[in-house]
Protein backbone atom coordinates (compact mmCIF):
# COMPACT_ATOMS: atom_id res chain seq x y z
CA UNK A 1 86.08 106.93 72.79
CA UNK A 2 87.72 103.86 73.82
CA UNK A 3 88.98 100.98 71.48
CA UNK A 4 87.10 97.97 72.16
CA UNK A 5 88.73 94.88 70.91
CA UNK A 6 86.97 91.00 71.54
CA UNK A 7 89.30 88.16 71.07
CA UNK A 8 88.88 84.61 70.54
CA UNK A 9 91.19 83.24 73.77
CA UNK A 10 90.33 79.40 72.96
CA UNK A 11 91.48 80.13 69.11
CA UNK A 12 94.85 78.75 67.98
CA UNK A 13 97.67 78.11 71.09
CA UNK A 14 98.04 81.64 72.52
CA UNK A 15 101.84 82.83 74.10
CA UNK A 16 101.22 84.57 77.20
CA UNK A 17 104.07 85.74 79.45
CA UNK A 18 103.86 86.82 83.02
CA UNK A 19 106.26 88.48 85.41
CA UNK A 20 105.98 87.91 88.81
CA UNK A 21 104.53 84.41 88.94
CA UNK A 22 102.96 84.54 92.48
CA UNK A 23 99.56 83.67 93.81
CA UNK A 24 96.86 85.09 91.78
CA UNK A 25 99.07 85.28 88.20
CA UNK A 26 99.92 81.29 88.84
CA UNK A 27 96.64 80.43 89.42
CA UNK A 28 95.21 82.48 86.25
CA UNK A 29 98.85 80.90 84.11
CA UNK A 30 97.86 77.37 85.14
CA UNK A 31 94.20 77.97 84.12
CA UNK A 32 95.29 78.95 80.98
CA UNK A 33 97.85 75.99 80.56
CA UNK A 34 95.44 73.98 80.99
CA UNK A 35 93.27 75.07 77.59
CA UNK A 36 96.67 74.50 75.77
CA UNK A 37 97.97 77.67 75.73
CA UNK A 38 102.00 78.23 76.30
CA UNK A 39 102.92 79.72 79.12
CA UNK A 40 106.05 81.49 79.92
CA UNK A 41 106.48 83.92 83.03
CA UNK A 42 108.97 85.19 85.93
CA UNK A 43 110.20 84.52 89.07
CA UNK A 44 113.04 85.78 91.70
CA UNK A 45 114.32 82.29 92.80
CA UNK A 46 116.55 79.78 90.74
CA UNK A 47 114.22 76.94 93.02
CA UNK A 48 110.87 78.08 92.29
CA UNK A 49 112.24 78.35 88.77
CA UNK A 50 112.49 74.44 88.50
CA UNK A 51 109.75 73.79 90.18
CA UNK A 52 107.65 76.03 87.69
CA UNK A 53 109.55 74.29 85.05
CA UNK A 54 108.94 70.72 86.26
CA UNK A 55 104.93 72.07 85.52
CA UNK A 56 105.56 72.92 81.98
CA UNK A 57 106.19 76.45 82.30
CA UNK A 58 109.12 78.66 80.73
CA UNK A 59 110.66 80.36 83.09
CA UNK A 60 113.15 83.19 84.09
CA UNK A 61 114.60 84.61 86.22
CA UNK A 62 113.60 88.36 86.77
CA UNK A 63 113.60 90.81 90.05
CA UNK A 64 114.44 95.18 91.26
CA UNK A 65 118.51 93.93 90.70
CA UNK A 66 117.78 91.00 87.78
CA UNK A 67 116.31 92.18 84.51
CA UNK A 68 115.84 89.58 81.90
CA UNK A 69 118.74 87.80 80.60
CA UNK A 70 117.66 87.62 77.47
CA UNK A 71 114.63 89.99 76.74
CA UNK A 72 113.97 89.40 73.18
CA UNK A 73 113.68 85.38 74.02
CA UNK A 74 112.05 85.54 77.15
CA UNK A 75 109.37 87.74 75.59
CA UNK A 76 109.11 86.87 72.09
CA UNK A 77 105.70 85.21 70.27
CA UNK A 78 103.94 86.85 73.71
CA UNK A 79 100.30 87.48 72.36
CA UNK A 80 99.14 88.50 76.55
CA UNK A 81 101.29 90.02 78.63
CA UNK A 82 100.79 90.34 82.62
CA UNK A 83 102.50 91.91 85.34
CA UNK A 84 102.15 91.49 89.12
CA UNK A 85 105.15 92.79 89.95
CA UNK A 86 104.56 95.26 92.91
CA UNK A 87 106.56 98.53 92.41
CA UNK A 88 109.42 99.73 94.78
CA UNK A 89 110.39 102.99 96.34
CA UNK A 90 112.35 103.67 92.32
CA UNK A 91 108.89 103.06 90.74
CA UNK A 92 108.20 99.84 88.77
CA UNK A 93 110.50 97.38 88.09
CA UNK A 94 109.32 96.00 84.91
CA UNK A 95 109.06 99.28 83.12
CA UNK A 96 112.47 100.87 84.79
CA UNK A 97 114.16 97.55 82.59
CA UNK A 98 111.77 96.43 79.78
CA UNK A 99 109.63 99.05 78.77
CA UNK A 100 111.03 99.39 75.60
CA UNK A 101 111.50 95.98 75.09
CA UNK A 102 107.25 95.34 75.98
CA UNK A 103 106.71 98.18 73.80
CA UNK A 104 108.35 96.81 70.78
CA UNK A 105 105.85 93.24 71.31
CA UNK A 106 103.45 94.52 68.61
CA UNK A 107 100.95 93.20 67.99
CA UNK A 108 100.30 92.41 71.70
CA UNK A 109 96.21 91.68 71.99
CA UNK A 110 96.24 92.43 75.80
CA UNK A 111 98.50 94.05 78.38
CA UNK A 112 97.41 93.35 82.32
CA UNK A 113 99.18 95.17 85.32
CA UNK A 114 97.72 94.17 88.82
CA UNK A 115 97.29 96.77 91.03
CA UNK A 116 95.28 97.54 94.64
CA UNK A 117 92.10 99.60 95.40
CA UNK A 118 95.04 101.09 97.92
CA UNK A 119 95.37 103.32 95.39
CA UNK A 120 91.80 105.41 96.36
CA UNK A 121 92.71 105.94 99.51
CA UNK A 122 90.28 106.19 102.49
CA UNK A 123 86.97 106.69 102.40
CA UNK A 124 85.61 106.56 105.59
CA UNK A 125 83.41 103.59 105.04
CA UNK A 126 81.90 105.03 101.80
CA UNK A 127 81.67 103.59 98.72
CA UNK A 128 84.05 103.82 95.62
CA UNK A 129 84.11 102.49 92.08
CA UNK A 130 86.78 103.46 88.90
CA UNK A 131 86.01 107.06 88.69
CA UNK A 132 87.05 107.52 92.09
CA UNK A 133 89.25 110.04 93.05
CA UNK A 134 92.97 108.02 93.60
CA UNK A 135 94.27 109.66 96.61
CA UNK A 136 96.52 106.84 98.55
CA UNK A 137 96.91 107.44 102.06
CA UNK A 138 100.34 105.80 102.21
CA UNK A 139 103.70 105.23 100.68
CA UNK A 140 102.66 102.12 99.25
CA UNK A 141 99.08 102.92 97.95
CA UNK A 142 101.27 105.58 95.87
CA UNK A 143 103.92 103.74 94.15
CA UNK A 144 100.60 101.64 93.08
CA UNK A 145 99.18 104.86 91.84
CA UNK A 146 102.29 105.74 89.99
CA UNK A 147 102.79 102.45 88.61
CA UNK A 148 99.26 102.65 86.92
CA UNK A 149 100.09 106.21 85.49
CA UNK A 150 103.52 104.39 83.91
CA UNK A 151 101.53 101.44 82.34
CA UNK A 152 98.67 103.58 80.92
CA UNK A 153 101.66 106.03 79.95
CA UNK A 154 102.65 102.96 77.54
CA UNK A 155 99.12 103.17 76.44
CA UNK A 156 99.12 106.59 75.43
CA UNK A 157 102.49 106.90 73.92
CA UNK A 158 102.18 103.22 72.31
CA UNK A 159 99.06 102.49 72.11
CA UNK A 160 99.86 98.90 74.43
CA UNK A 161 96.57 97.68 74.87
CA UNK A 162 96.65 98.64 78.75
CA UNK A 163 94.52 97.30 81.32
CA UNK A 164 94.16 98.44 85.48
CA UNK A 165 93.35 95.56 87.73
CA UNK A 166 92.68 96.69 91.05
CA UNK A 167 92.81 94.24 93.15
CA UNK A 168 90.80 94.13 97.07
CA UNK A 169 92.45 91.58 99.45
CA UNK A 170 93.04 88.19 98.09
CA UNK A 171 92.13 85.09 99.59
CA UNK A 172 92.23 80.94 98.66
CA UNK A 173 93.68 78.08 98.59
CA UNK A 174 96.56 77.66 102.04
CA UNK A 175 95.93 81.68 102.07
CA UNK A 176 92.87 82.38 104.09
CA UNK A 177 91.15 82.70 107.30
CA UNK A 178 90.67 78.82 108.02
CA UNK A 179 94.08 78.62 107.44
CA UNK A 180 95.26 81.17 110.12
CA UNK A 181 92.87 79.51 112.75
CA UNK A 182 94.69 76.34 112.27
CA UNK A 183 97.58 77.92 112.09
CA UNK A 184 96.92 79.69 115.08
CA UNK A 185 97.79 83.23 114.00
CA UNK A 186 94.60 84.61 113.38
CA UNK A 187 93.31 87.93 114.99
CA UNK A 188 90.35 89.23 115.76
CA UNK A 189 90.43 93.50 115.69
CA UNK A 190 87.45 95.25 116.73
CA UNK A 191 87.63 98.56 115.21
CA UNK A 192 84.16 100.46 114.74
CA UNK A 193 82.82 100.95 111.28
CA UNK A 194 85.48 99.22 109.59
CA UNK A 195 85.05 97.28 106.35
CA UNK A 196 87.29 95.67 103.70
CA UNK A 197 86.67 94.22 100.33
CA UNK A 198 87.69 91.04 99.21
CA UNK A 199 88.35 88.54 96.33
CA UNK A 200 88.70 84.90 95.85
CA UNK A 201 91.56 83.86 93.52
CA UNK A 202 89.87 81.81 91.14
CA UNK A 203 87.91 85.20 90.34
CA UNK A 204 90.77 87.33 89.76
CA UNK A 205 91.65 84.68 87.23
CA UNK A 206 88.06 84.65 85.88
CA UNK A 207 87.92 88.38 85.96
CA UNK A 208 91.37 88.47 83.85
CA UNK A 209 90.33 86.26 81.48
CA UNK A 210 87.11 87.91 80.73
CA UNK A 211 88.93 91.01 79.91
CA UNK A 212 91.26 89.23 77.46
CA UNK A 213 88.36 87.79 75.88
CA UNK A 214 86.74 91.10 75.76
CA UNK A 215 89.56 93.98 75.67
CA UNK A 216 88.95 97.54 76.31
CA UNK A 217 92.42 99.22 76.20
CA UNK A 218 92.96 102.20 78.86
CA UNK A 219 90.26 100.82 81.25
CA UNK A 220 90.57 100.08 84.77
CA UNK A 221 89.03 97.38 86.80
CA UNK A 222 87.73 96.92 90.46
CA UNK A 223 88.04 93.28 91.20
CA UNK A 224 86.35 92.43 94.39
CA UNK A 225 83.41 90.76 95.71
CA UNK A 226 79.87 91.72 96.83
CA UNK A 227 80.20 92.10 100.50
CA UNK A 228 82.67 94.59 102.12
CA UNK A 229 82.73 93.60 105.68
CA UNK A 230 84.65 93.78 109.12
CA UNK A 231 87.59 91.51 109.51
CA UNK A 232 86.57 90.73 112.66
CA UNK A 233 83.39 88.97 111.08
CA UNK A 234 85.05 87.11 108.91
CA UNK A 235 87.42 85.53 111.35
CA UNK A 236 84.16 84.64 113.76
CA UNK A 237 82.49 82.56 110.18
CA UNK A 238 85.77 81.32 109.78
CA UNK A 239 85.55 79.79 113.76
CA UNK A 240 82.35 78.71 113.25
CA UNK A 241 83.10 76.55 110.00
CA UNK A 242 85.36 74.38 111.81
CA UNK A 243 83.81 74.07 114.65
CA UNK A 244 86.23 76.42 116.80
CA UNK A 245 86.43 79.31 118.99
CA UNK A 246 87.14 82.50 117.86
CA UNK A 247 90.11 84.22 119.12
CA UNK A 248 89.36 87.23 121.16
CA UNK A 249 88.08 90.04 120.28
CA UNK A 250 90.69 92.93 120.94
CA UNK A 251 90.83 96.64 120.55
CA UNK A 252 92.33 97.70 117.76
CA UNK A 253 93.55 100.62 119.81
CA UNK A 254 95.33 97.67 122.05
CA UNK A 255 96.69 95.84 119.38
CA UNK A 256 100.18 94.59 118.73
CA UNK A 257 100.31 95.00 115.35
CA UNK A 258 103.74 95.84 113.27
CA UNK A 259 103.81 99.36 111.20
CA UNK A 260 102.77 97.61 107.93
CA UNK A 261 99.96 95.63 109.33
CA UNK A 262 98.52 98.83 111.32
CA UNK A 263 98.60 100.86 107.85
CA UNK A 264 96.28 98.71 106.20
CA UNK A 265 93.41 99.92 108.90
CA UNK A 266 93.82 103.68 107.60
CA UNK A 267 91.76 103.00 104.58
CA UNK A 268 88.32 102.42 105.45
CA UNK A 269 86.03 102.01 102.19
CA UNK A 270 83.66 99.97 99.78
CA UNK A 271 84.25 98.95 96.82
CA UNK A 272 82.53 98.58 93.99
CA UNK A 273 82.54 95.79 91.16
CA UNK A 274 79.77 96.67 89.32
CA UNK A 275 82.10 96.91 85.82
CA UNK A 276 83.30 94.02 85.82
CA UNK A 277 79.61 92.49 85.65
CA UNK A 278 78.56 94.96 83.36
CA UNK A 279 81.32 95.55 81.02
CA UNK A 280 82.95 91.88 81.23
CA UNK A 281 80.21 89.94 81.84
CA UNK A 282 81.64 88.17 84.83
CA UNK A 283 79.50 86.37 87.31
CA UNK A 284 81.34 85.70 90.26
CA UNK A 285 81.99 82.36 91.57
CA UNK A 286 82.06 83.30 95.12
CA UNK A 287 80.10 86.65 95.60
CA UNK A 288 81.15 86.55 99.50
CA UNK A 289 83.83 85.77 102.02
CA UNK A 290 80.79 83.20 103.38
CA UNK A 291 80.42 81.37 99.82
CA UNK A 292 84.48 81.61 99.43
CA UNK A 293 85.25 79.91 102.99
CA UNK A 294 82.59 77.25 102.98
CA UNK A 295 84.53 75.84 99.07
CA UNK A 296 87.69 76.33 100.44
CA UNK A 297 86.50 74.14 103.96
CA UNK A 298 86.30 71.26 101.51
CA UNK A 299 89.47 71.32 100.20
């Protein structure tokens, strides 16, 4: 049986300490900053550093060649502790340097490590939730896999209260569909039967924060919307939003795509967020890639 722990997140002026301080963990760190909590977290540049800092946040540097400086500073008073780090082909970089040093953080009240559904593999269109077989289909969608196994091994051995976030692709503010129209690099694929889930940033942070409020140590998360659908629709709502043409519809089979981007159409598959609603308790603020676009036409 699982630990279940509830904590009071608005209580007191929590520490919590991020590395890898990128587009969804910023938006969740600033969120918190913003209920007075102190906020400390990574990044790989000494710019973006001072710009973080300039915003209040403690910052250090941290990337696969630059461990902490100072571990014991950077991390100590951390009550939360996130990492969105992706892993490399010699596994994961925050655990290959500071695994000891996260496990000697007791009494940590919540441990987050942001992962990918890559990590099930394909499914041919079917649906899968957290009991899912993990099966990745690439290189990639493994060192995710083994990356969870290393977290929850700091779980087991210990007893870090551990927590999976797999994330579905992530879209929002300057990073979405509207944006690539303007832009003018969007694409529209046709490839039969193919669907992929989706998530707005502002519910990976609301997602995240509903698990630190409610903590269930070992337990891994789905974090995606309602409506697994083909790309291809998405970019055609996207057109018709603002009032543009769609970019033509090509083959996939024709496409120009680079290795990377062509890898990400060998997993085909649903996923399912249904324990997140019924564990966390999260309503989602933008159930849909329709609801998501239209608030993010108005910014």
């Amino acid at each position: 049986m699982r630990e279940e722990r509830k904590e009071d997140v608005s209580a007191g002026s929590p520490r919590f300490f991020c590395f890898g301080l990128g587009f969804s963990a910023l938006n969740l760190a600033e969120r918190l900053q913003a209920r007075g909590w102190q906020v400390a977290g990574t990044t790989r540049t000494v710019e973006k550093a001072a710009a973080l800092r300039e915003r209040g946040i403690e910052v250090w540097l941290f990337d696969n060649e630059t461990p902490l400086a100072d571990p014991a500073a950077a991390l100590a008073g951390s009550d939360y502790l996130l990492s969105s780090v992706p892993p490399s082909a010699d596994g994961d970089p925050v655990l290959n340097a500071h695994a000891q040093d996260i496990a000697k953080l007791h009494p940590l009240s919540w441990v987050g490590y942001l992962s990918t559904t890559g990590v099930y593999g394909n499914a041919d269109g079917g649906w899968v939730d957290e009991d899912s077989r993990i099966h990745p289909s690439g290189t990639r969608g493994q060192r995710r896999a083994d990356a969870e196994a290393a977290w929850l091994e700091l779980h087991r051995t210990e007893g870090l209260p551990v927590h999976l976030f797999r994330l579905a692709g992530i879209y929002g503010p300057g990073r979405n569909q509207l944006e690539s129209l303007r832009k003018g690099k969007a694409r529209r694929l046709h490839k039969p039967g193919q669907v992929f889930s989706r998530i707005h940033v502002d519910d990976i942070a609301k997602v995240l924060e509903a698990s630190m409020a409610n903590s269930y140590p070992g337990r891994a998360y789905n974090v995606c919307d309602d409506d697994p659908s083909d790309p291809a629709e998405v970019v055609t709502h996207a057109a018709e939003l603002l009032g543009v043409e769609p970019p033509p519809l090509v083959p996939f089979e024709e496409a120009d795509l680079s290795p990377m981007a062509r890898s990400f159409y060998d997993d085909n598959k649903r996923v399912c967020n249904r324990r997140i609603k019924e564990e966390l308790g999260v309503r989602l603020d933008y159930p849909d890639y329709r609801s998501g676009l239209k608030a993010l036409l108005k910014t």
